[in-house]
Protein backbone atom coordinates (compact mmCIF):
# COMPACT_ATOMS: atom_id res chain seq x y z
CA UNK A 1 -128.25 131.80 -98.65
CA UNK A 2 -126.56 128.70 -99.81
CA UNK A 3 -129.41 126.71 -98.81
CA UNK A 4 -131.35 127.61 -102.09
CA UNK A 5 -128.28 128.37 -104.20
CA UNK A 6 -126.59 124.91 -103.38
CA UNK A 7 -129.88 122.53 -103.91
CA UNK A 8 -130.21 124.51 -107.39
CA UNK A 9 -126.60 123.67 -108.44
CA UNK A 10 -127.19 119.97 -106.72
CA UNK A 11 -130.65 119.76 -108.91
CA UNK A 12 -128.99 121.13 -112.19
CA UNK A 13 -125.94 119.13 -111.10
CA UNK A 14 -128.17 115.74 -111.29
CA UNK A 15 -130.08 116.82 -114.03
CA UNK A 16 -126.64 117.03 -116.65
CA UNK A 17 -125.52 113.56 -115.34
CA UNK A 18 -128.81 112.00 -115.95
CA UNK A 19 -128.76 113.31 -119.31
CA UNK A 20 -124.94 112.55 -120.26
CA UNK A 21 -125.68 108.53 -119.26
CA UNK A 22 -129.34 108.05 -121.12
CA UNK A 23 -127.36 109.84 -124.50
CA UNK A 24 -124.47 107.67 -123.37
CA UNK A 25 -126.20 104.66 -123.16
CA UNK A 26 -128.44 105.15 -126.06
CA UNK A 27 -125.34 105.80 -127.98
CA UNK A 28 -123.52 102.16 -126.75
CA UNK A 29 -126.17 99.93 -128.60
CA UNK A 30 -125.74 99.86 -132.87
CA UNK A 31 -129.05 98.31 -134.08
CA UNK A 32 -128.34 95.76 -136.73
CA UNK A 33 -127.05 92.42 -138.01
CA UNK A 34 -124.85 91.04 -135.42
CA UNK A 35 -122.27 88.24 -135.70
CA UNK A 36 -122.58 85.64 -132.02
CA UNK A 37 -120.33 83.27 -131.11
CA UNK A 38 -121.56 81.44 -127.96
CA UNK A 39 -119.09 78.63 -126.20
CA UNK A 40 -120.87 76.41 -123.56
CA UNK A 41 -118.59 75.40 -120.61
CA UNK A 42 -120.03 72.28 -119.04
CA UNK A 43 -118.82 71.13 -115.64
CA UNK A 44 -116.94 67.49 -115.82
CA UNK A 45 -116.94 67.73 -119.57
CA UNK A 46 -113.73 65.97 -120.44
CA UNK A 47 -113.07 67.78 -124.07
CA UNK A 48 -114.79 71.56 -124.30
CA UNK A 49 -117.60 72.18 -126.86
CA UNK A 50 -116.57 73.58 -129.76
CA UNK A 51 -118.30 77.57 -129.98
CA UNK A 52 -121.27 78.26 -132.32
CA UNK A 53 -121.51 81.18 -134.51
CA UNK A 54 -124.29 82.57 -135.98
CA UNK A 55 -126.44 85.73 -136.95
CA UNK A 56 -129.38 87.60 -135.92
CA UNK A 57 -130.43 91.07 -136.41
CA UNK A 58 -130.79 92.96 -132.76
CA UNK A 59 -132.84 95.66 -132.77
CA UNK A 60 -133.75 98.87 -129.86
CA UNK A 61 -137.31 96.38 -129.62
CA UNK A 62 -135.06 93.24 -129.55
CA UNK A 63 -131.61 93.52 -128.19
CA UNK A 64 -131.63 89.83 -126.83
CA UNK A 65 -129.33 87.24 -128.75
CA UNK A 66 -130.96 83.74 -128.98
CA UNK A 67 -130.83 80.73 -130.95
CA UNK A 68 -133.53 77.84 -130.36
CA UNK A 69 -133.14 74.51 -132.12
CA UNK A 70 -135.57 73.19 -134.07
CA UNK A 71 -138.61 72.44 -132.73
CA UNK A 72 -137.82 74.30 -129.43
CA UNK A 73 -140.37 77.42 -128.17
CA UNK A 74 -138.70 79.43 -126.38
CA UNK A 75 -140.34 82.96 -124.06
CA UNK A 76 -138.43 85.80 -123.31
CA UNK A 77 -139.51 87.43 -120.29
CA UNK A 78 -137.84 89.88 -117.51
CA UNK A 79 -135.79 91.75 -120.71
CA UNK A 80 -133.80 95.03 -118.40
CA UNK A 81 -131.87 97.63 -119.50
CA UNK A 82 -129.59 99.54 -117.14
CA UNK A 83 -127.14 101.76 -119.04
CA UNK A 84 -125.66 99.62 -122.06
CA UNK A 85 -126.71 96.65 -120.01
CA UNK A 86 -129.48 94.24 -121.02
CA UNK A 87 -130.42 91.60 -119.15
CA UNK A 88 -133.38 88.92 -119.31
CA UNK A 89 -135.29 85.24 -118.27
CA UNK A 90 -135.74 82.52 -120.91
CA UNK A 91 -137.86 79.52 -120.44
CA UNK A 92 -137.44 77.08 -123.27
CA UNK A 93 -139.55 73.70 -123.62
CA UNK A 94 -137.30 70.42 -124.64
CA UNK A 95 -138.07 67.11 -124.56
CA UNK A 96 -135.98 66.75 -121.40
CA UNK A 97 -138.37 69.84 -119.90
CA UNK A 98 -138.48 73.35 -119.81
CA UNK A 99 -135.13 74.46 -119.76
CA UNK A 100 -135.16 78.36 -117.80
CA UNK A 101 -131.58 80.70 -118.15
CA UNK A 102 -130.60 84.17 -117.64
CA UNK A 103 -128.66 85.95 -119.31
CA UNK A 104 -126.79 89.58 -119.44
CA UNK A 105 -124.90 91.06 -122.19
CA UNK A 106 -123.01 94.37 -122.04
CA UNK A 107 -122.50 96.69 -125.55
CA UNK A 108 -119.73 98.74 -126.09
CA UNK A 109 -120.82 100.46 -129.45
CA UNK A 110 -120.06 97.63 -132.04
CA UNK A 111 -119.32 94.60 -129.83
CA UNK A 112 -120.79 93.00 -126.76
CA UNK A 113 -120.19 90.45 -124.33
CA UNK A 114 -122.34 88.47 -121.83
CA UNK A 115 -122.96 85.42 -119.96
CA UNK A 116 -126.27 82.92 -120.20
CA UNK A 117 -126.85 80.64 -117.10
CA UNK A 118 -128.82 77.74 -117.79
CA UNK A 119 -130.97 75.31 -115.71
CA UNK A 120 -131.14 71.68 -118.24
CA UNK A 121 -133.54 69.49 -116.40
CA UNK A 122 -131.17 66.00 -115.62
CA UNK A 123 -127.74 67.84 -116.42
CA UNK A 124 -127.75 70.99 -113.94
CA UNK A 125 -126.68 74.24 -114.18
CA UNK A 126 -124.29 74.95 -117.41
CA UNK A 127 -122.84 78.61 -118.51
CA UNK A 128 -122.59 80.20 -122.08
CA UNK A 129 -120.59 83.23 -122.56
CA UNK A 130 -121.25 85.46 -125.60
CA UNK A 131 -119.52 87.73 -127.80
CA UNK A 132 -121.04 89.82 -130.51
CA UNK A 133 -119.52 92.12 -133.87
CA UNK A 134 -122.16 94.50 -135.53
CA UNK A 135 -121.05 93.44 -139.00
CA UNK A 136 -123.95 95.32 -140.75
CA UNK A 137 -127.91 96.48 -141.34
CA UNK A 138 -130.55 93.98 -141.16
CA UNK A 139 -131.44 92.37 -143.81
CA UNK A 140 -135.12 92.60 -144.70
């Protein structure tokens, strides 16, 4: 008898937590105009780099923060979402070669931090750590 009776509660059960983490998670990304400060930490570097701050509107279609330089085409590829987790590949040409990172950010509502590994062709493997503020709507 609790056979049947126990799979149903199990099913219903999995069902409600399935449902509480997609509203959850939906619910842990603002869309909007987002305030990044990035800080590269470069192995053997005698004095730190100095962080960069800038903006960029991050949307449900485009939750990925990324700045390219001038002259600098960059693909985004691999882009994941697990919970309020996105993470995603980035292949960048230079004129030192294509430069390829990864990256993973985590929201919490109005903020987010992350990490960015990156592979610089002649310099090795360097990390960037991220930190976002929602400080508004897009602009259009």
């Amino acid at each position: 008898m609790c056979k049947k009776s126990c799979l149903m509660f199990t099913l219903l059960l999995a069902v409600f937590f399935i449902f509480v983490s997609v509203s959850f998670a939906g619910s842990l990304f603002n869309e909007g105009l987002w305030k990044i400060t990035s800080k590269m930490e470069i192995p053997g570097m005698p004095v730190p780099m100095p962080p960069i701050t800038y903006t960029q509107c991050l949307t449900k279609q485009n939750p990925v923060p990324s700045r390219s330089e001038t002259g600098q085409e960059c693909r985004t590829k691999n882009i994941k979402t697990k919970g309020n987790t996105v993470s995603w590949e980035m292949v960048c040409g230079s004129p030192q070669g294509e430069v390829k990172s990864s990256g993973k950010i985590t929201y919490k509502g109005n903020r987010f931090d992350g990490v960015v590994l990156m592979d610089i062709p002649g310099q090795g493997q360097m990390k960037m750590t991220m930190t976002g503020e929602r400080i508004g709507k897009c602009k259009k």
